[in-house]
PDB file of N, CA and C in Angstrom:
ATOM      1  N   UNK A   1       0.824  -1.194   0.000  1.00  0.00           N
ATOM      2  CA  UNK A   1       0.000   0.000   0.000  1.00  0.00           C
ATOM      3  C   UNK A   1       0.868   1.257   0.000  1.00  0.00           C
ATOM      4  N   UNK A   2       1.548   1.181   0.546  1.00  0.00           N
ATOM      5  CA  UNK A   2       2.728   2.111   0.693  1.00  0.00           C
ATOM      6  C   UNK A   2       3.161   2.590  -0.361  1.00  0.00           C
ATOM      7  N   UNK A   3       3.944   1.908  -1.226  1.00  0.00           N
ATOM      8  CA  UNK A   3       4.185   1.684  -2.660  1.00  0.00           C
ATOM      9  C   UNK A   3       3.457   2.600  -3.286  1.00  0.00           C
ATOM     10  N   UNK A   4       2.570   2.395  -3.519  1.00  0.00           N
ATOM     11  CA  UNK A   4       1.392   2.824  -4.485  1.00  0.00           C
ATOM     12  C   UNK A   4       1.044   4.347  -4.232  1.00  0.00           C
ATOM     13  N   UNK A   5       0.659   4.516  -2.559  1.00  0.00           N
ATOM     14  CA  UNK A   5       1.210   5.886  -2.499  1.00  0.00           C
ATOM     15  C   UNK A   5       2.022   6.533  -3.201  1.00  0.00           C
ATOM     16  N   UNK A   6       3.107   6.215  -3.002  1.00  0.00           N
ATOM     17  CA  UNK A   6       4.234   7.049  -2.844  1.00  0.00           C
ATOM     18  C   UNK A   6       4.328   7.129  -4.697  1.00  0.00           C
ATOM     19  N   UNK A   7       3.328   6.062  -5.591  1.00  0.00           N
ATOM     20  CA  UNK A   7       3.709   6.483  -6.874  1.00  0.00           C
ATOM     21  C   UNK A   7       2.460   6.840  -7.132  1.00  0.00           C
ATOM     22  N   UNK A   8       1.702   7.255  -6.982  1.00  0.00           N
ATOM     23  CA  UNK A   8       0.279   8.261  -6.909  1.00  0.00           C
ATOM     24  C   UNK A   8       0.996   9.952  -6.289  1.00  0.00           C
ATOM     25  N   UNK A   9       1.844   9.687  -5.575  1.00  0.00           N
ATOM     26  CA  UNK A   9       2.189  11.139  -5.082  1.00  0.00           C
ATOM     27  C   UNK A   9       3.111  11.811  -5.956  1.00  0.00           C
ATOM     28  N   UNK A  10       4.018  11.036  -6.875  1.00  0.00           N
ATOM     29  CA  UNK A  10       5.137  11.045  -7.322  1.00  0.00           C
ATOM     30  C   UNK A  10       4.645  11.299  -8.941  1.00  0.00           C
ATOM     31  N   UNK A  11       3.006  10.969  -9.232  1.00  0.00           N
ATOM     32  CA  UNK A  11       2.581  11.057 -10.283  1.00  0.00           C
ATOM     33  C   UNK A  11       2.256  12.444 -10.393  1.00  0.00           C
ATOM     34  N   UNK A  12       1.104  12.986  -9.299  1.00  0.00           N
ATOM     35  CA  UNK A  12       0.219  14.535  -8.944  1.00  0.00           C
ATOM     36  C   UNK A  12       1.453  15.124  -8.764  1.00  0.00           C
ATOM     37  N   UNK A  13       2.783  15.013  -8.412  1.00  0.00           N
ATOM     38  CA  UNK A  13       4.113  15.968  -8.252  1.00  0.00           C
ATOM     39  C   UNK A  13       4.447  16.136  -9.614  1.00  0.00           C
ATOM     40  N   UNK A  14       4.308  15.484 -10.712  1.00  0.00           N
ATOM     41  CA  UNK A  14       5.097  15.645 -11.958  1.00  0.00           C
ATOM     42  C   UNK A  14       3.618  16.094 -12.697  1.00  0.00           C
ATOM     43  N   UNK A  15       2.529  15.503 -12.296  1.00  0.00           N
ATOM     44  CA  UNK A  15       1.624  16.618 -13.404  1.00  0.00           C
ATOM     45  C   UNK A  15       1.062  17.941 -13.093  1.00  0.00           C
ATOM     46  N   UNK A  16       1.856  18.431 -11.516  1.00  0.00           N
ATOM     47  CA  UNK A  16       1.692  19.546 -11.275  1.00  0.00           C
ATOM     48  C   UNK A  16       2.894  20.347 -11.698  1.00  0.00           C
ATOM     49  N   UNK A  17       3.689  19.739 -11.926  1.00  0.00           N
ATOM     50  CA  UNK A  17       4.508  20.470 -12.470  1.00  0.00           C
ATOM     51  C   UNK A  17       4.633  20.659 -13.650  1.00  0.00           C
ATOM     52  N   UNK A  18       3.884  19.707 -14.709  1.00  0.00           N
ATOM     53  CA  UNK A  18       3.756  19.641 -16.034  1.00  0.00           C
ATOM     54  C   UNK A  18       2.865  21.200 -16.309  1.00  0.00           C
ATOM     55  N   UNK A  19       1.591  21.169 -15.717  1.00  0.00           N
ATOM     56  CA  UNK A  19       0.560  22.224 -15.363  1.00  0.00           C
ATOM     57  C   UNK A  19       1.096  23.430 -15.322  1.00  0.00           C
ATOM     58  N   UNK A  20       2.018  23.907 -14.197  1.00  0.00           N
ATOM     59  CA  UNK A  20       3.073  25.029 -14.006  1.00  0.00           C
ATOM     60  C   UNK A  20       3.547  25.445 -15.210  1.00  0.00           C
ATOM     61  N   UNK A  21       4.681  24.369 -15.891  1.00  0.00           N
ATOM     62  CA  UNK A  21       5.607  25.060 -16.702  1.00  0.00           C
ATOM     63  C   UNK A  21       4.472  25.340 -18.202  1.00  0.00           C
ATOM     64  N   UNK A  22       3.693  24.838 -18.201  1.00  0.00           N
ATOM     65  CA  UNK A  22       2.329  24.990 -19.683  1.00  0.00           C
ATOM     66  C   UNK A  22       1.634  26.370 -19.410  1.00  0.00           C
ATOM     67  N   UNK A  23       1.294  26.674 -17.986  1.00  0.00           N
ATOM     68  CA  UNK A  23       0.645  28.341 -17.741  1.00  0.00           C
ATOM     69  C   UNK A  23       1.827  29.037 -17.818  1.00  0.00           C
ATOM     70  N   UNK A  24       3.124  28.955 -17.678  1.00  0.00           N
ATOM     71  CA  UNK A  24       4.096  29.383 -17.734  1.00  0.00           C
ATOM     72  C   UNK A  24       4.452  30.203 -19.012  1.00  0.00           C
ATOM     73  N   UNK A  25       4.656  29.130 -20.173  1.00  0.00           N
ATOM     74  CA  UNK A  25       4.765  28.976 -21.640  1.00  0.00           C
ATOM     75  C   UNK A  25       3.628  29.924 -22.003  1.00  0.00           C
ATOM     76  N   UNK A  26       2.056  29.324 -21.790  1.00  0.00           N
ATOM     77  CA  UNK A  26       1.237  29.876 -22.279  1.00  0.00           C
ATOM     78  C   UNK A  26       1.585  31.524 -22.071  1.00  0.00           C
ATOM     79  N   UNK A  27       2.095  32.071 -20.689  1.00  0.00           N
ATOM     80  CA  UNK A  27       1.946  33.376 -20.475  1.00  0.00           C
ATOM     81  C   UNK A  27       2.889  34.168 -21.648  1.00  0.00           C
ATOM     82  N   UNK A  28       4.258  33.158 -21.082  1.00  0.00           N
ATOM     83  CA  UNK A  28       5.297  34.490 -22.068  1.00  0.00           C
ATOM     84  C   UNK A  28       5.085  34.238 -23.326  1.00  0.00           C
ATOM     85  N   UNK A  29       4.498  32.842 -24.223  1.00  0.00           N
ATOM     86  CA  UNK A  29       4.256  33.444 -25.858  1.00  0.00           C
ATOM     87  C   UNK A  29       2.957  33.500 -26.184  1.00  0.00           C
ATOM     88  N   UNK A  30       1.821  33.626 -25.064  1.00  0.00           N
ATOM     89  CA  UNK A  30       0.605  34.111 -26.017  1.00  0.00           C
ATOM     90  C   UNK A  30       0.363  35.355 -25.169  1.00  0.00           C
ATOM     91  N   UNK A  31       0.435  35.186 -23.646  1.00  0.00           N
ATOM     92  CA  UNK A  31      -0.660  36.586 -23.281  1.00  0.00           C
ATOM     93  C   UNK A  31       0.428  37.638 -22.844  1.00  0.00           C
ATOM     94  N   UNK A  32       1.755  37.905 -22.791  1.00  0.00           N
ATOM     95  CA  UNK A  32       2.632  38.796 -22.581  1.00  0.00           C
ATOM     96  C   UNK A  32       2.293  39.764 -24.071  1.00  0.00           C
ATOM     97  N   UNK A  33       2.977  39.020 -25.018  1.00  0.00           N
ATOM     98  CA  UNK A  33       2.921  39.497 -26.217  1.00  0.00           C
ATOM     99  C   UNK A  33       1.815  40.332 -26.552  1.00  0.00           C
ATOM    100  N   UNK A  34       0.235  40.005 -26.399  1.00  0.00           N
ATOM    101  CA  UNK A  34      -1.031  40.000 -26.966  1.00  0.00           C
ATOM    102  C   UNK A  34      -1.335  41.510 -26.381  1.00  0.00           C
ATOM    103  N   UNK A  35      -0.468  41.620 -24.589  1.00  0.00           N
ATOM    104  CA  UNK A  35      -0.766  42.729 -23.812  1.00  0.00           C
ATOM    105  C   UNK A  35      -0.229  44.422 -24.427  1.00  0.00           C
ATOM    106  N   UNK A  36       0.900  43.822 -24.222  1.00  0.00           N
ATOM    107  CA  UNK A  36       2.194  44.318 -24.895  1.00  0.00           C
ATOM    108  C   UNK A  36       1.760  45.165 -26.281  1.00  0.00           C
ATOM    109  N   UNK A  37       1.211  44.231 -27.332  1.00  0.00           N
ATOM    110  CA  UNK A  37       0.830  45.022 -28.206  1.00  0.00           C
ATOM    111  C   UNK A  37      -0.513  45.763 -27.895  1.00  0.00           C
ATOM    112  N   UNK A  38      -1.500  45.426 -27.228  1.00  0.00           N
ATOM    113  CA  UNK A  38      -2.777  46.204 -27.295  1.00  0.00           C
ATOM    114  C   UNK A  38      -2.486  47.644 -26.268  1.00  0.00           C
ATOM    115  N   UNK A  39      -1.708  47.279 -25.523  1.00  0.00           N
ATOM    116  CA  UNK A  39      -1.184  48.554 -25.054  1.00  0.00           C
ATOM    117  C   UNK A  39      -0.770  49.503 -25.217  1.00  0.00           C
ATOM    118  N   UNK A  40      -0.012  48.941 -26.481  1.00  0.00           N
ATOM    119  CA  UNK A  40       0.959  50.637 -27.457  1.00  0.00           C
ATOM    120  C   UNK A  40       0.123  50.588 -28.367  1.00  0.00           C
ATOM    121  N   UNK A  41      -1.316  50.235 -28.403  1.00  0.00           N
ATOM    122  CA  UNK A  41      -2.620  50.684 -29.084  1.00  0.00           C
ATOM    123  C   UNK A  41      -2.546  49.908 -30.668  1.00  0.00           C
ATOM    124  N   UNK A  42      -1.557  49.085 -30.956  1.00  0.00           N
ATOM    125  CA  UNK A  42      -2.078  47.998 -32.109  1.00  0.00           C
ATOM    126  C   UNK A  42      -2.975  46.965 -31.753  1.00  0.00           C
ATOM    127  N   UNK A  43      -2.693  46.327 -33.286  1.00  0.00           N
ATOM    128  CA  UNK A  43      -3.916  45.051 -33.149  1.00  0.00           C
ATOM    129  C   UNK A  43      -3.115  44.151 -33.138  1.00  0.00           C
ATOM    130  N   UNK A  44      -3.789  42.901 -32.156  1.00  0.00           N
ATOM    131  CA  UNK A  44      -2.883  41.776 -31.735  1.00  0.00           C
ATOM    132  C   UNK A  44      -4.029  40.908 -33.364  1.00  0.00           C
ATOM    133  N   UNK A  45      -3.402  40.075 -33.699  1.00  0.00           N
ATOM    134  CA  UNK A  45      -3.971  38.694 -34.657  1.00  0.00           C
ATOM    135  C   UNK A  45      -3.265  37.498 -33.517  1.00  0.00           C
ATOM    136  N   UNK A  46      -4.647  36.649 -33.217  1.00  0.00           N
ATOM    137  CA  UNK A  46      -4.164  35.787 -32.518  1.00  0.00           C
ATOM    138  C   UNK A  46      -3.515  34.729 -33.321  1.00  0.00           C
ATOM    139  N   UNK A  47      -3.840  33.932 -34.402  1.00  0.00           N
ATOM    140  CA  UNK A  47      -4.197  33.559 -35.222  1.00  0.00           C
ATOM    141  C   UNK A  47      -2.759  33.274 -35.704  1.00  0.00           C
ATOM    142  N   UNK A  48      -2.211  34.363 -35.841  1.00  0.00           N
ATOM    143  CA  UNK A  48      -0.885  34.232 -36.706  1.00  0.00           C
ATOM    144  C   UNK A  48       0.032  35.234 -35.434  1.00  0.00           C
ATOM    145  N   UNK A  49      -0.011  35.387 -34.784  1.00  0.00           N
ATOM    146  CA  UNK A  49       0.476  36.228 -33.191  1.00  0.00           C
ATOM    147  C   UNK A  49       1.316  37.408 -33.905  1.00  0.00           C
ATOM    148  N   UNK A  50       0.979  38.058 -34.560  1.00  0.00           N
ATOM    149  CA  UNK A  50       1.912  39.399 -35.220  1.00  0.00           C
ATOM    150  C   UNK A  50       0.924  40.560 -34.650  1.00  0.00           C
ATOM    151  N   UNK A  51       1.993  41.567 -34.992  1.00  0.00           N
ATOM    152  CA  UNK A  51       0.900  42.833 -33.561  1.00  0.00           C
ATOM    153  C   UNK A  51       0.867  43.790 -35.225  1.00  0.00           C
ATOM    154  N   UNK A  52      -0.421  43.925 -35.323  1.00  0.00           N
ATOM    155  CA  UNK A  52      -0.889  44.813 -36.827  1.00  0.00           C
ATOM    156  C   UNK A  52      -0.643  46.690 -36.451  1.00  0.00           C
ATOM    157  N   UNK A  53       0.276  47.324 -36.940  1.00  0.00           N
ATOM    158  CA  UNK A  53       0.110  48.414 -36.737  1.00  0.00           C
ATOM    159  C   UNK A  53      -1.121  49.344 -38.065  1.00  0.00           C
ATOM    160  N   UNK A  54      -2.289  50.267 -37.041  1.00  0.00           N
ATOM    161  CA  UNK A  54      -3.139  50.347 -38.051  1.00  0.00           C
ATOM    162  C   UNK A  54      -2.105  51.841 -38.698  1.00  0.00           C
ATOM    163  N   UNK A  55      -3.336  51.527 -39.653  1.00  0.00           N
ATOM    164  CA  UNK A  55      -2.450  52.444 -40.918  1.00  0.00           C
ATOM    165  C   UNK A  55      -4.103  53.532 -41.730  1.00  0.00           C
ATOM    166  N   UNK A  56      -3.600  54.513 -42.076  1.00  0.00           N
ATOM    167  CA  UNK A  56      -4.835  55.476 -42.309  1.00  0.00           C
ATOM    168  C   UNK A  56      -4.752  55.378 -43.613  1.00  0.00           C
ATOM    169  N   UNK A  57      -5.954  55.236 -43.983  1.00  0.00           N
ATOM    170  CA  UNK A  57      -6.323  55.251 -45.620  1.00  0.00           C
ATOM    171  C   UNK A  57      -5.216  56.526 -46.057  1.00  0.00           C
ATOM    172  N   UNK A  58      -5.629  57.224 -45.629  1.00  0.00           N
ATOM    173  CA  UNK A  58      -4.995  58.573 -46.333  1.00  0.00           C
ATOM    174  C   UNK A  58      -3.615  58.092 -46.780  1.00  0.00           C
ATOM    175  N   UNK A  59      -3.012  57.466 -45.972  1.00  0.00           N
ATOM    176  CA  UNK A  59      -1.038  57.139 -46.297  1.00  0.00           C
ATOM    177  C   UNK A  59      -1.089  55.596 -47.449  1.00  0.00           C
ATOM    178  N   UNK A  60      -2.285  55.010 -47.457  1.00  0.00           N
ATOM    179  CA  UNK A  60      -1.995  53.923 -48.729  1.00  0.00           C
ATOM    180  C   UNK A  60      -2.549  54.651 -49.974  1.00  0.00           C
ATOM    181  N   UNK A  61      -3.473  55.351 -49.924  1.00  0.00           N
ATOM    182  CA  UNK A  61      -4.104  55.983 -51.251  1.00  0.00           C
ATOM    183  C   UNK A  61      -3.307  57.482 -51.581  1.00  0.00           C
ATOM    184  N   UNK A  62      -2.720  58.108 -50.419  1.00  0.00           N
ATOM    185  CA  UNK A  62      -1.990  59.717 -51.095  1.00  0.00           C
ATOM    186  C   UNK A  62      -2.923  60.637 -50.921  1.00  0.00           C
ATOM    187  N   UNK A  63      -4.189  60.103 -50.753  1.00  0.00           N
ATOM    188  CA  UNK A  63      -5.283  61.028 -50.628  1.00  0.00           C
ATOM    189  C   UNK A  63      -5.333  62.314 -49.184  1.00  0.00           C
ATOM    190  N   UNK A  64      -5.322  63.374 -49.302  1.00  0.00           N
ATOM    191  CA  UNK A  64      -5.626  64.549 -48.199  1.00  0.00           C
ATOM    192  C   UNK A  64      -6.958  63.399 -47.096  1.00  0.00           C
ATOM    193  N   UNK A  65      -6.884  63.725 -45.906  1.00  0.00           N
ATOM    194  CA  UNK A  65      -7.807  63.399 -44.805  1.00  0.00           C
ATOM    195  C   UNK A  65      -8.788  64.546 -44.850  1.00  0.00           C
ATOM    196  N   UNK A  66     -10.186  64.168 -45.122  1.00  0.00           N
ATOM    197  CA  UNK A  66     -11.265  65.809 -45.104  1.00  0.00           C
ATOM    198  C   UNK A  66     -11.644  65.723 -43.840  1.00  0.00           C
ATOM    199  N   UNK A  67     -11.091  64.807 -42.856  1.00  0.00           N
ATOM    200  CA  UNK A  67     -11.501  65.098 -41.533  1.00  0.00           C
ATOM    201  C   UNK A  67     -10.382  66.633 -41.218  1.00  0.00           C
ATOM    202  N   UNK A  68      -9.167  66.744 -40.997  1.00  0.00           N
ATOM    203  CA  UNK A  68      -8.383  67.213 -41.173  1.00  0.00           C
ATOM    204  C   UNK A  68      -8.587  68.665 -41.167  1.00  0.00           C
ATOM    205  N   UNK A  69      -8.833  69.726 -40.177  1.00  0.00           N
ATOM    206  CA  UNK A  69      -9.304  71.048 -40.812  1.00  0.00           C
ATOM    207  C   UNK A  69      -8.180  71.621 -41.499  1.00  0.00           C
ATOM    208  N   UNK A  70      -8.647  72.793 -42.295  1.00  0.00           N
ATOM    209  CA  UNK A  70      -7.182  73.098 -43.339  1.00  0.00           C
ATOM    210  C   UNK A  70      -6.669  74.701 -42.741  1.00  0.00           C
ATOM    211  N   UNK A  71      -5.548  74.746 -42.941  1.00  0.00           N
ATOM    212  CA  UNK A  71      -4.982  75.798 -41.477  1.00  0.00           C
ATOM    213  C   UNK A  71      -5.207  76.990 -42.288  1.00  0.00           C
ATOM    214  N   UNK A  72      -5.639  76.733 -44.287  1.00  0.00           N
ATOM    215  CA  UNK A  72      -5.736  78.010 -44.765  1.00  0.00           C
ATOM    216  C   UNK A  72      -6.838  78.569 -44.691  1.00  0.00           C
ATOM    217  N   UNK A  73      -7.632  78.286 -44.503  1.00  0.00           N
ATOM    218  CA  UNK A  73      -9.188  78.596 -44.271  1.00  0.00           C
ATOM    219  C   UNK A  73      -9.199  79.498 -42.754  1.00  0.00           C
ATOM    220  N   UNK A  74      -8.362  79.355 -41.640  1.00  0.00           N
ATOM    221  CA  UNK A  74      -8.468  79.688 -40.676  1.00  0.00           C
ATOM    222  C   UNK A  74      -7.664  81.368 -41.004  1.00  0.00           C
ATOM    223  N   UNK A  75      -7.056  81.565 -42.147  1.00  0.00           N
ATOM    224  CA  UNK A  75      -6.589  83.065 -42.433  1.00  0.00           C
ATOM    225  C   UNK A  75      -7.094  83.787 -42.674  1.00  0.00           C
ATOM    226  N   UNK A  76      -7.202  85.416 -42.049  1.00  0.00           N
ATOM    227  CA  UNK A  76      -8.187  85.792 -42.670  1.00  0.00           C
ATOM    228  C   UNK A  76      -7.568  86.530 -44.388  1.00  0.00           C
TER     229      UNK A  76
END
């Protein structure tokens, strides 16, 4: 009986430690990263784990922003 203990205890010791080092892993390459980027205000893709920096129409097309007020209009 003894025995058996001691390899039932010796089992819950190694799959708690299996458990540990997997929340471990999980933290520093999925949810460090994921933070990290949503913080300096990009987009995380979980999917493919790359942090998307957004980008304004205006800079792929060349086009002026009409949100944008225009500083010549403000002259008199």
């Amino acid at each position: 009986m003894n025995k058996t203990i001691n390899r039932l205890k010796w089992m819950f010791i190694t799959a708690f430690a299996f458990s540990c080092v997997a929340v471990a892993l999980h933290q520093v390459y999925y949810i460090i990263p994921r933070d990290r980027c949503e913080t300096a205000g990009h987009w995380w893709d979980p999917q493919t784990r790359i942090c998307g920096v957004p980008v304004s129409l205006s800079t792929l097309t060349g086009r002026k922003d009409k949100t944008q007020p225009k500083a010549e209009a403000k002259k008199p």
